[in-house]
PDB file of N, CA and C in Angstrom:
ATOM      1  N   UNK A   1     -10.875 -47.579   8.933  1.00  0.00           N
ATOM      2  CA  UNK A   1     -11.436 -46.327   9.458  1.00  0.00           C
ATOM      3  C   UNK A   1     -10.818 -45.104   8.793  1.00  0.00           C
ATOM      4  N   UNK A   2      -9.413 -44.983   8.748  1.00  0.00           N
ATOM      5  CA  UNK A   2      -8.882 -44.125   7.958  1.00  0.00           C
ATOM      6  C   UNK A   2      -9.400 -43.626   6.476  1.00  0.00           C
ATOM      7  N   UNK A   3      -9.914 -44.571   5.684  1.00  0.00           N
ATOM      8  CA  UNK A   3     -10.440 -44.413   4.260  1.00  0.00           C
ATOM      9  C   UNK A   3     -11.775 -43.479   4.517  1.00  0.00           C
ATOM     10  N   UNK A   4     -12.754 -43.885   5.443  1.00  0.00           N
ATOM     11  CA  UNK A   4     -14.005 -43.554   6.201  1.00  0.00           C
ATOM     12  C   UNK A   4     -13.633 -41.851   6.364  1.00  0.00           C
ATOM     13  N   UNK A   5     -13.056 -41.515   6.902  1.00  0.00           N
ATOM     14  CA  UNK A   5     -12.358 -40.428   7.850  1.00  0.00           C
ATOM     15  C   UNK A   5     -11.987 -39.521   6.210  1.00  0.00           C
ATOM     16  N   UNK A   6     -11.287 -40.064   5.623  1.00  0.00           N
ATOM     17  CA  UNK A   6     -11.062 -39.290   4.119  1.00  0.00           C
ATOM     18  C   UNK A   6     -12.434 -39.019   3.780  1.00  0.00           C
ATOM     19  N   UNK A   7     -13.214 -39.880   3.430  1.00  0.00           N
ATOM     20  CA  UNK A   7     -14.098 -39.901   2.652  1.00  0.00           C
ATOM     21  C   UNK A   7     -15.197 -38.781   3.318  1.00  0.00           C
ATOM     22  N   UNK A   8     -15.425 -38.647   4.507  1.00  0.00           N
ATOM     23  CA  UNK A   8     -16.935 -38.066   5.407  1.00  0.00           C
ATOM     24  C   UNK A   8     -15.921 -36.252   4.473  1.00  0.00           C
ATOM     25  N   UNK A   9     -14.294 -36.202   5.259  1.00  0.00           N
ATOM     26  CA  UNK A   9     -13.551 -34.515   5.196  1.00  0.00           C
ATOM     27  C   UNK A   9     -14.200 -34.275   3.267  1.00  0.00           C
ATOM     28  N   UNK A  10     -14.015 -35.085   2.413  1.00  0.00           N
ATOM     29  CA  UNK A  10     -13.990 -34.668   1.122  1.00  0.00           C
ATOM     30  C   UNK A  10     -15.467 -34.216   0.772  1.00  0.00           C
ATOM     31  N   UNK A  11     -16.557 -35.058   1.169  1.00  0.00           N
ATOM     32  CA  UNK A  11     -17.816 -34.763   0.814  1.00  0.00           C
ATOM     33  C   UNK A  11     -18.172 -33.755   1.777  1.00  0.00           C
ATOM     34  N   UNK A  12     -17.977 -33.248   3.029  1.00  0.00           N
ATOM     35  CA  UNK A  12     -18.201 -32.223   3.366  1.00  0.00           C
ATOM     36  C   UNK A  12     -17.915 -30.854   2.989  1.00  0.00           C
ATOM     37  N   UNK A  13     -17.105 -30.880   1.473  1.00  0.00           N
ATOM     38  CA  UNK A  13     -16.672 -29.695   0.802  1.00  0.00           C
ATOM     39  C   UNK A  13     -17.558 -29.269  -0.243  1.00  0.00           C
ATOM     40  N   UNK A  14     -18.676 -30.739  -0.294  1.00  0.00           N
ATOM     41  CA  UNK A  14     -19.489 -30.139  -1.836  1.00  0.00           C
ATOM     42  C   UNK A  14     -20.821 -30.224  -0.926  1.00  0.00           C
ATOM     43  N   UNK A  15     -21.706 -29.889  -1.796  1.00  0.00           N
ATOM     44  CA  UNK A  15     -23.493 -29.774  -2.164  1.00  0.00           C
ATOM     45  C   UNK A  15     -23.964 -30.148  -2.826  1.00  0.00           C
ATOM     46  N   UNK A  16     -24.409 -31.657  -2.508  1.00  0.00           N
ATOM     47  CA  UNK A  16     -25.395 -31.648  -4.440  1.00  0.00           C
ATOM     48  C   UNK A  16     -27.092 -31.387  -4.407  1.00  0.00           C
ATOM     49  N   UNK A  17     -27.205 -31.033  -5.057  1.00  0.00           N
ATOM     50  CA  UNK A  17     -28.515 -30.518  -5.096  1.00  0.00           C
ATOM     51  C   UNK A  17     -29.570 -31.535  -6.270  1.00  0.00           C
ATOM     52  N   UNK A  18     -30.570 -31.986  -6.077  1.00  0.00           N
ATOM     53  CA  UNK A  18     -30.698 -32.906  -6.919  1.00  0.00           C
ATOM     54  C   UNK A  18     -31.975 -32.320  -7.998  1.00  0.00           C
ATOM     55  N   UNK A  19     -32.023 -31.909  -8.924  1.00  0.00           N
ATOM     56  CA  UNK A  19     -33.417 -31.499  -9.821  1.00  0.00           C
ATOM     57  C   UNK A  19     -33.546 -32.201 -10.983  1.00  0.00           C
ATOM     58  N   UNK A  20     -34.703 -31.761 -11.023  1.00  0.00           N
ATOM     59  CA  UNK A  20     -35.571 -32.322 -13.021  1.00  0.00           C
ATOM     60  C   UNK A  20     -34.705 -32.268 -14.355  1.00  0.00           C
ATOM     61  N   UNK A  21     -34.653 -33.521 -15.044  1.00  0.00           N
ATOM     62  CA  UNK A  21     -33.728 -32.926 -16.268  1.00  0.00           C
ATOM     63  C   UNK A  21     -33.810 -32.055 -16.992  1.00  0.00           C
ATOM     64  N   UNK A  22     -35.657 -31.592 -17.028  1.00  0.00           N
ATOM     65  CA  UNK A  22     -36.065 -30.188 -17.400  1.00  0.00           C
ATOM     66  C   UNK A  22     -36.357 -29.420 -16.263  1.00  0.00           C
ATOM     67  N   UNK A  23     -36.578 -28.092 -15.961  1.00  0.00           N
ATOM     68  CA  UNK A  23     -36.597 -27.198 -15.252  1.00  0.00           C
ATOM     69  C   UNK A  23     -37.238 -26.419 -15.757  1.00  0.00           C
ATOM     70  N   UNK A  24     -38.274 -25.436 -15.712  1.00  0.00           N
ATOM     71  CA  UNK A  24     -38.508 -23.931 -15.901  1.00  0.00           C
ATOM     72  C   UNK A  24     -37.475 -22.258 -15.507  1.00  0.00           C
ATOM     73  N   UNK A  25     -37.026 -21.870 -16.530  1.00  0.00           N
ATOM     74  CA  UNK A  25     -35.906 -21.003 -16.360  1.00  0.00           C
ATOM     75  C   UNK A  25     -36.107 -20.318 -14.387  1.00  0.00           C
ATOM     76  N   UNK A  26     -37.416 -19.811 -14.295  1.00  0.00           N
ATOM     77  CA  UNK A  26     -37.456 -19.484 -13.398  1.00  0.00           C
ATOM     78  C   UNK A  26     -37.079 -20.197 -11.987  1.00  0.00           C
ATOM     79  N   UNK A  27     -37.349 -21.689 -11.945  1.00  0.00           N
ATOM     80  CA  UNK A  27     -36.626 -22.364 -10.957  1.00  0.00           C
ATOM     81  C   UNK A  27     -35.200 -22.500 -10.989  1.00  0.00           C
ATOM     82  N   UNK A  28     -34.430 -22.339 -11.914  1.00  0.00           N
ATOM     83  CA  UNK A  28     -33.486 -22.482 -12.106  1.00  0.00           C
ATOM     84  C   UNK A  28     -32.532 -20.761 -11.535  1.00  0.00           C
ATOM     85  N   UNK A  29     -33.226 -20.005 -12.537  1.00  0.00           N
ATOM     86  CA  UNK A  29     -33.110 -18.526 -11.729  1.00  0.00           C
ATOM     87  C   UNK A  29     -33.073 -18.111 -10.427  1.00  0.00           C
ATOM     88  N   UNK A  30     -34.298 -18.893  -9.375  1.00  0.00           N
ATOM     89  CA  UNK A  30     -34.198 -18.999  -8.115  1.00  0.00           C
ATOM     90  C   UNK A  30     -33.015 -19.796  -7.341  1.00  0.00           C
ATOM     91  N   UNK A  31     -33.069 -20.806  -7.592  1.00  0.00           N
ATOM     92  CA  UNK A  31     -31.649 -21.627  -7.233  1.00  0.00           C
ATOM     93  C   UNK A  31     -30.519 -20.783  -7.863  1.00  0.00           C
ATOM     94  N   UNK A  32     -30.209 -20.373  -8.661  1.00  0.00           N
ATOM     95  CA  UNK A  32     -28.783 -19.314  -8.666  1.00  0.00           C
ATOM     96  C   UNK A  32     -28.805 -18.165  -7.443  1.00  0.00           C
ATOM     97  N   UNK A  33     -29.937 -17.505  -7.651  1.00  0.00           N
ATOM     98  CA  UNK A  33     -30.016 -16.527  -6.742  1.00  0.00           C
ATOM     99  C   UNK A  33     -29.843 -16.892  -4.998  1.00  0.00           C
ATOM    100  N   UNK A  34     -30.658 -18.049  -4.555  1.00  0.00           N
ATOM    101  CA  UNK A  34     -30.237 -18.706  -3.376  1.00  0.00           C
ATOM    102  C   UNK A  34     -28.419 -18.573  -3.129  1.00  0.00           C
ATOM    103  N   UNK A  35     -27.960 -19.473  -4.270  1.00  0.00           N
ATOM    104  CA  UNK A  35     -26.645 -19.659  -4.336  1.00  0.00           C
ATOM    105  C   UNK A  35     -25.888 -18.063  -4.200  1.00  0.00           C
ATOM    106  N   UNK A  36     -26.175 -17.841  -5.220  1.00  0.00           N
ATOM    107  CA  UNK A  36     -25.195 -16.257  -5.238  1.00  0.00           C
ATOM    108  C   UNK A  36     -24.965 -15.559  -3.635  1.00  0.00           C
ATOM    109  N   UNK A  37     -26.447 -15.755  -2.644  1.00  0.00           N
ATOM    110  CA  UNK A  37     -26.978 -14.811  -1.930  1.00  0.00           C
ATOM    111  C   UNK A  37     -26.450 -15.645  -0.735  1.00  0.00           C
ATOM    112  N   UNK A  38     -25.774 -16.495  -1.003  1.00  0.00           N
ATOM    113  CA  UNK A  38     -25.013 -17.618   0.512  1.00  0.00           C
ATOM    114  C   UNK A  38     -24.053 -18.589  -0.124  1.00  0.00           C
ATOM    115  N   UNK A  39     -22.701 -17.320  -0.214  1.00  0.00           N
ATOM    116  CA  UNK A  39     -21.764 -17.731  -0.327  1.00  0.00           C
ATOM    117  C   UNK A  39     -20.956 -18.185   0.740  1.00  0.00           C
ATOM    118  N   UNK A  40     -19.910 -19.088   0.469  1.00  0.00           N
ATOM    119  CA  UNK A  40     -19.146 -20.153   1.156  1.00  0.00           C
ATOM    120  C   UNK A  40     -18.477 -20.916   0.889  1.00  0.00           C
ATOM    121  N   UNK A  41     -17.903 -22.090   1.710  1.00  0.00           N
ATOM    122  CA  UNK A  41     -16.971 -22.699   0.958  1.00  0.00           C
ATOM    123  C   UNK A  41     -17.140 -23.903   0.412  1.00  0.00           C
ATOM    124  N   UNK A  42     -18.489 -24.289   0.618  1.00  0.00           N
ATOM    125  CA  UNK A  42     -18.997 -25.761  -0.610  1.00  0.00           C
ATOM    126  C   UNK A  42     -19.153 -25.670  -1.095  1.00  0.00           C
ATOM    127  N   UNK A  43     -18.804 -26.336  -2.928  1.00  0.00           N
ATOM    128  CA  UNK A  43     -18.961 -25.912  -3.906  1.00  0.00           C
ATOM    129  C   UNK A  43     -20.121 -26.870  -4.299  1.00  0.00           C
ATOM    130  N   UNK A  44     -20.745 -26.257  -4.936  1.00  0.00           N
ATOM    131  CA  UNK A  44     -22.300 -26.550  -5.585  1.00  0.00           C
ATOM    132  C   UNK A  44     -22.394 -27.436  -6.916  1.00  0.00           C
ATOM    133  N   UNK A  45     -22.713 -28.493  -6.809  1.00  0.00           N
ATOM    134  CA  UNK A  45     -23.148 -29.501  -7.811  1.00  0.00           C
ATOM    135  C   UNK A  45     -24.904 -29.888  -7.941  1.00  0.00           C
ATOM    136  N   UNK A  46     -25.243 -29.670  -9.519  1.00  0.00           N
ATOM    137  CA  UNK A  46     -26.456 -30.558  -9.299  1.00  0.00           C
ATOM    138  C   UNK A  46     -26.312 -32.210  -9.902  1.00  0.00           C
ATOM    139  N   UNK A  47     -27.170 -32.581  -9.120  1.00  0.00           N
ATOM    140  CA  UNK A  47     -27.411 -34.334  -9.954  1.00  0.00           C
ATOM    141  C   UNK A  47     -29.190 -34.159 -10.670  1.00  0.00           C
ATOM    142  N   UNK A  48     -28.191 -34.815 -11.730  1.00  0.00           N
ATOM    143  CA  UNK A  48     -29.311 -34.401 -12.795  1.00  0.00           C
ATOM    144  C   UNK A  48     -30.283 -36.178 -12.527  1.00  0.00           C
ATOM    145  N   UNK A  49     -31.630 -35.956 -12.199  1.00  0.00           N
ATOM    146  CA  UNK A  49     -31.687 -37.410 -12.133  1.00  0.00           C
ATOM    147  C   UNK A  49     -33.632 -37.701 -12.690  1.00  0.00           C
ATOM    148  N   UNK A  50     -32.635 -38.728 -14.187  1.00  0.00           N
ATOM    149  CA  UNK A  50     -34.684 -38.767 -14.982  1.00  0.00           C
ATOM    150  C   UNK A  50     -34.578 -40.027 -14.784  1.00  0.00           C
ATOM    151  N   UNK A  51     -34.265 -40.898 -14.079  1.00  0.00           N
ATOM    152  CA  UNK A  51     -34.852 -41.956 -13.294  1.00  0.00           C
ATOM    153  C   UNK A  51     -34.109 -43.341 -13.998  1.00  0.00           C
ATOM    154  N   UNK A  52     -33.041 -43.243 -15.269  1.00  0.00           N
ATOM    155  CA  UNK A  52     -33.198 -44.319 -16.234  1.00  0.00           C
ATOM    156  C   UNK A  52     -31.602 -44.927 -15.641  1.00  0.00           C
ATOM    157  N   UNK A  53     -30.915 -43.388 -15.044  1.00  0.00           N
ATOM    158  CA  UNK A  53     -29.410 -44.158 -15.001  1.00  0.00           C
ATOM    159  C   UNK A  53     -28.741 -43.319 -13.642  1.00  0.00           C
ATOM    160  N   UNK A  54     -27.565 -43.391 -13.393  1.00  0.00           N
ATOM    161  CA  UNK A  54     -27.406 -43.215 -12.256  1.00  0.00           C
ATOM    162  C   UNK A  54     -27.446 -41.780 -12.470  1.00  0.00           C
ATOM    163  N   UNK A  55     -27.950 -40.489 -11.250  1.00  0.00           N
ATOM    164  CA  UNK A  55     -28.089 -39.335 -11.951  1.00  0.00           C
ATOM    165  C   UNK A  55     -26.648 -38.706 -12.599  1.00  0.00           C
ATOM    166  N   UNK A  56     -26.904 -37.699 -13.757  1.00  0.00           N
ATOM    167  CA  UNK A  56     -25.535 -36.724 -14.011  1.00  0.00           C
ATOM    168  C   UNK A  56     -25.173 -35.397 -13.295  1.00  0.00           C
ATOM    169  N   UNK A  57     -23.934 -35.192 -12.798  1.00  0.00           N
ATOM    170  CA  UNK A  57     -23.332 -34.645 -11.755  1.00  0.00           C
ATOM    171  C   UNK A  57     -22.790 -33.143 -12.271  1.00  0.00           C
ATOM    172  N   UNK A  58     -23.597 -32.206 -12.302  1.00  0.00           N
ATOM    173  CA  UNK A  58     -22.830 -31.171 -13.238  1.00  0.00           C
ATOM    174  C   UNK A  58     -22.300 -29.856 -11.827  1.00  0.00           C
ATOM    175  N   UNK A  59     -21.163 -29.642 -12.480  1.00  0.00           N
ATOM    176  CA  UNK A  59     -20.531 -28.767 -11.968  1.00  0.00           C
ATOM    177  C   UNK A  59     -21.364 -27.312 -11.749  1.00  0.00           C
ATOM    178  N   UNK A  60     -20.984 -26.020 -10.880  1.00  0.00           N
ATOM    179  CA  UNK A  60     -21.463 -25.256 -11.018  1.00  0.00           C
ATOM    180  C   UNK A  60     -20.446 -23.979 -10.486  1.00  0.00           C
ATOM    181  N   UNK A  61     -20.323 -22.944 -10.717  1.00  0.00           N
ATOM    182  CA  UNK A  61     -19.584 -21.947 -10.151  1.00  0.00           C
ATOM    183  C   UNK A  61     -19.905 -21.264  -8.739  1.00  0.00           C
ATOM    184  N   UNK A  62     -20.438 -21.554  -8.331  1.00  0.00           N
ATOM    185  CA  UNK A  62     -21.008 -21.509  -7.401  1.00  0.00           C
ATOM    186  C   UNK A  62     -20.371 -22.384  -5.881  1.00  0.00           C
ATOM    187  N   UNK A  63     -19.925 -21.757  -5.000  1.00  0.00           N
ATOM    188  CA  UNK A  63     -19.516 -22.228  -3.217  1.00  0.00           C
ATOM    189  C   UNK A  63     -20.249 -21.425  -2.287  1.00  0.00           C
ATOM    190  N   UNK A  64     -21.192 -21.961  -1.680  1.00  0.00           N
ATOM    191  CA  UNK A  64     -22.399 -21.630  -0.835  1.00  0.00           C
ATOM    192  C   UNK A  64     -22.150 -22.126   0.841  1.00  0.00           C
ATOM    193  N   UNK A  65     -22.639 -21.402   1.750  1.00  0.00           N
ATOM    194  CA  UNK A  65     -22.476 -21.754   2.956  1.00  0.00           C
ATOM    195  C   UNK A  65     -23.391 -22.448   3.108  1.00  0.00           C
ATOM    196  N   UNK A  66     -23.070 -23.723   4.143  1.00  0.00           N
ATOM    197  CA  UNK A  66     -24.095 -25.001   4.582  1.00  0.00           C
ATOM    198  C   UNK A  66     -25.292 -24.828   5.623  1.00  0.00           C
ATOM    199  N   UNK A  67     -26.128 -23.840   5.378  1.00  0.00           N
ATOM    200  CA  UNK A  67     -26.683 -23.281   6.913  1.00  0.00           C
ATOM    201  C   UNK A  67     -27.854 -24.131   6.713  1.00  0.00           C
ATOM    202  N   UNK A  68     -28.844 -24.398   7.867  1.00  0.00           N
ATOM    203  CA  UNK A  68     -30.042 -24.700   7.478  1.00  0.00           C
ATOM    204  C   UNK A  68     -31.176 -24.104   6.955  1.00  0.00           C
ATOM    205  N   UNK A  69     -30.675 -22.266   7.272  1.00  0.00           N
ATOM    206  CA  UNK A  69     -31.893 -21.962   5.777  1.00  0.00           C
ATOM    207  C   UNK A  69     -31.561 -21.794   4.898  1.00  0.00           C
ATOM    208  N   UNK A  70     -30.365 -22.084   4.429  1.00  0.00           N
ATOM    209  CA  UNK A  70     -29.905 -22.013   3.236  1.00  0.00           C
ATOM    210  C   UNK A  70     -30.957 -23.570   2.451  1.00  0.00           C
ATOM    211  N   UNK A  71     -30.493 -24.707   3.235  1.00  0.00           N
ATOM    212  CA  UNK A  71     -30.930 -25.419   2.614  1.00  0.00           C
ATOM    213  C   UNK A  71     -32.237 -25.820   2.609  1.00  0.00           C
ATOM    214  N   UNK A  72     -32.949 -24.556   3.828  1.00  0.00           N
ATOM    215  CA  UNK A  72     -34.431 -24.612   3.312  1.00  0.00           C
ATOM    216  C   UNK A  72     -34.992 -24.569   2.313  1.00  0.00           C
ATOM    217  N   UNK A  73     -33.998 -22.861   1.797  1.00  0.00           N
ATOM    218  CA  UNK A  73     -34.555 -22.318   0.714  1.00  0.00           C
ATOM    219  C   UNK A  73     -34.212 -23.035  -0.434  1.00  0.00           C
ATOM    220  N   UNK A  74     -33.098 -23.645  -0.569  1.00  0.00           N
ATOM    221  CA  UNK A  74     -33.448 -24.458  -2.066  1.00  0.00           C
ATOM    222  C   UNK A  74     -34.214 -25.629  -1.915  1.00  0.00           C
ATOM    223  N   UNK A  75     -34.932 -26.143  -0.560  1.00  0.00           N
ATOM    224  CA  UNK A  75     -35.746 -27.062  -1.135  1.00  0.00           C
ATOM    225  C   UNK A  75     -36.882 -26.602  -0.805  1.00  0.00           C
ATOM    226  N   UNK A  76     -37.077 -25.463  -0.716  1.00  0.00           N
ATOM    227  CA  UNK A  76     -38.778 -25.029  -1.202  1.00  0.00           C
ATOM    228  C   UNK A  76     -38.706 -24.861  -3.002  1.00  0.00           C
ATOM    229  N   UNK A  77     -37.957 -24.940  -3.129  1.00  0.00           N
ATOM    230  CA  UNK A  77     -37.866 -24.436  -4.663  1.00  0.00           C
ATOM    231  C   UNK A  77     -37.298 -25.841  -5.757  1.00  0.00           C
ATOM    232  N   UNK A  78     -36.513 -26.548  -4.804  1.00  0.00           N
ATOM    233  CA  UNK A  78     -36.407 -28.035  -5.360  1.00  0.00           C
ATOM    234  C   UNK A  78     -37.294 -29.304  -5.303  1.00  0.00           C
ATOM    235  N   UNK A  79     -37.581 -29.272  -3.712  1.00  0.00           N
ATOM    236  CA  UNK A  79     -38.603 -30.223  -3.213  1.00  0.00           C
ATOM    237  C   UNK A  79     -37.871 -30.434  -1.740  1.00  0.00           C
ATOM    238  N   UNK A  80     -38.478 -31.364  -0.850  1.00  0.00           N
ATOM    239  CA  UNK A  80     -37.417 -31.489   0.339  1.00  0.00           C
ATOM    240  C   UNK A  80     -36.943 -32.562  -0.055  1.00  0.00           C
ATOM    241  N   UNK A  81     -35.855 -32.830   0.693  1.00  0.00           N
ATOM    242  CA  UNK A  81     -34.710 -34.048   0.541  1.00  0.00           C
ATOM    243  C   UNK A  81     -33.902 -33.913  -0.610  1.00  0.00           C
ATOM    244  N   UNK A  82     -33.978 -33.191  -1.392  1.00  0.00           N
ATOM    245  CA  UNK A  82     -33.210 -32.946  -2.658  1.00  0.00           C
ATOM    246  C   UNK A  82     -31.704 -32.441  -2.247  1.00  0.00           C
ATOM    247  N   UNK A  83     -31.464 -32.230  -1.192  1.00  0.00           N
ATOM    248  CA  UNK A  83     -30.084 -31.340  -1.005  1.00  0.00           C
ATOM    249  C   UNK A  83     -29.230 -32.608  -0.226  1.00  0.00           C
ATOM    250  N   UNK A  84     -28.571 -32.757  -0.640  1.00  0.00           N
ATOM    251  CA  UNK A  84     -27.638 -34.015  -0.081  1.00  0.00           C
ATOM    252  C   UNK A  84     -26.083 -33.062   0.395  1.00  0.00           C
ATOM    253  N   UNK A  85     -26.009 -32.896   1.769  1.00  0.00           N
ATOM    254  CA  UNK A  85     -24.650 -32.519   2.432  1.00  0.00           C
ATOM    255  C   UNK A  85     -24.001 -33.497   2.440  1.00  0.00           C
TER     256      UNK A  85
END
C-alpha cells in the first residue's frame, strides 16, 4: 500500500495532455494560452501519441491549476478524454 500511496502523491503533481503528432499552430497556440491563463502547481506534459509506440512525453514550461474548466477548455480544443490527471 505504501508504494500505491507514493505513486497516486507524485502523479497528482503533473498533467498530461494527450495530442496529434502534427497539430495546426493555432491549436497549439490555444493550448498555451489555456495554460498561461491557469496557472498552478501541476506541471504540464504532453504525450505525443501516432498510434505505433508507446506515446512521447514532452516536457513543457508550463504549471496549471487542476480545475474542471480548466480541463474543459483544453479538451474542447484537444478532444475529450485527452487530459489525464
Amino acid at each position: 500500500p505504501g508504494a500505491d500511496a507514493r505513486h497516486m502523491s507524485v502523479t497528482s503533481e503533473y498533467l498530461c495532455v494527450s495530442v496529434p503528432p502534427v497539430m495546426p499552430k493555432s491549436f497549439a497556440n490555444e493550448l498555451m494560452r489555456i495554460f498561461a491563463e491557469n496557472p498552478g502547481s501541476r506541471r504540464v506534459f504532453l504525450l505525443v501519441e501516432d498510434g505505433k509506440k508507446p506515446p512521447k512525453r514532452i516536457s513543457t514550461k508550463y504549471s496549471i491549476a487542476c480545475s474542471g474548466d480548466t480541463i474543459r477548455a483544453i479538451e474542447k480544443v484537444v478532444g475529450k478524454g485527452a487530459v489525464r490527471a
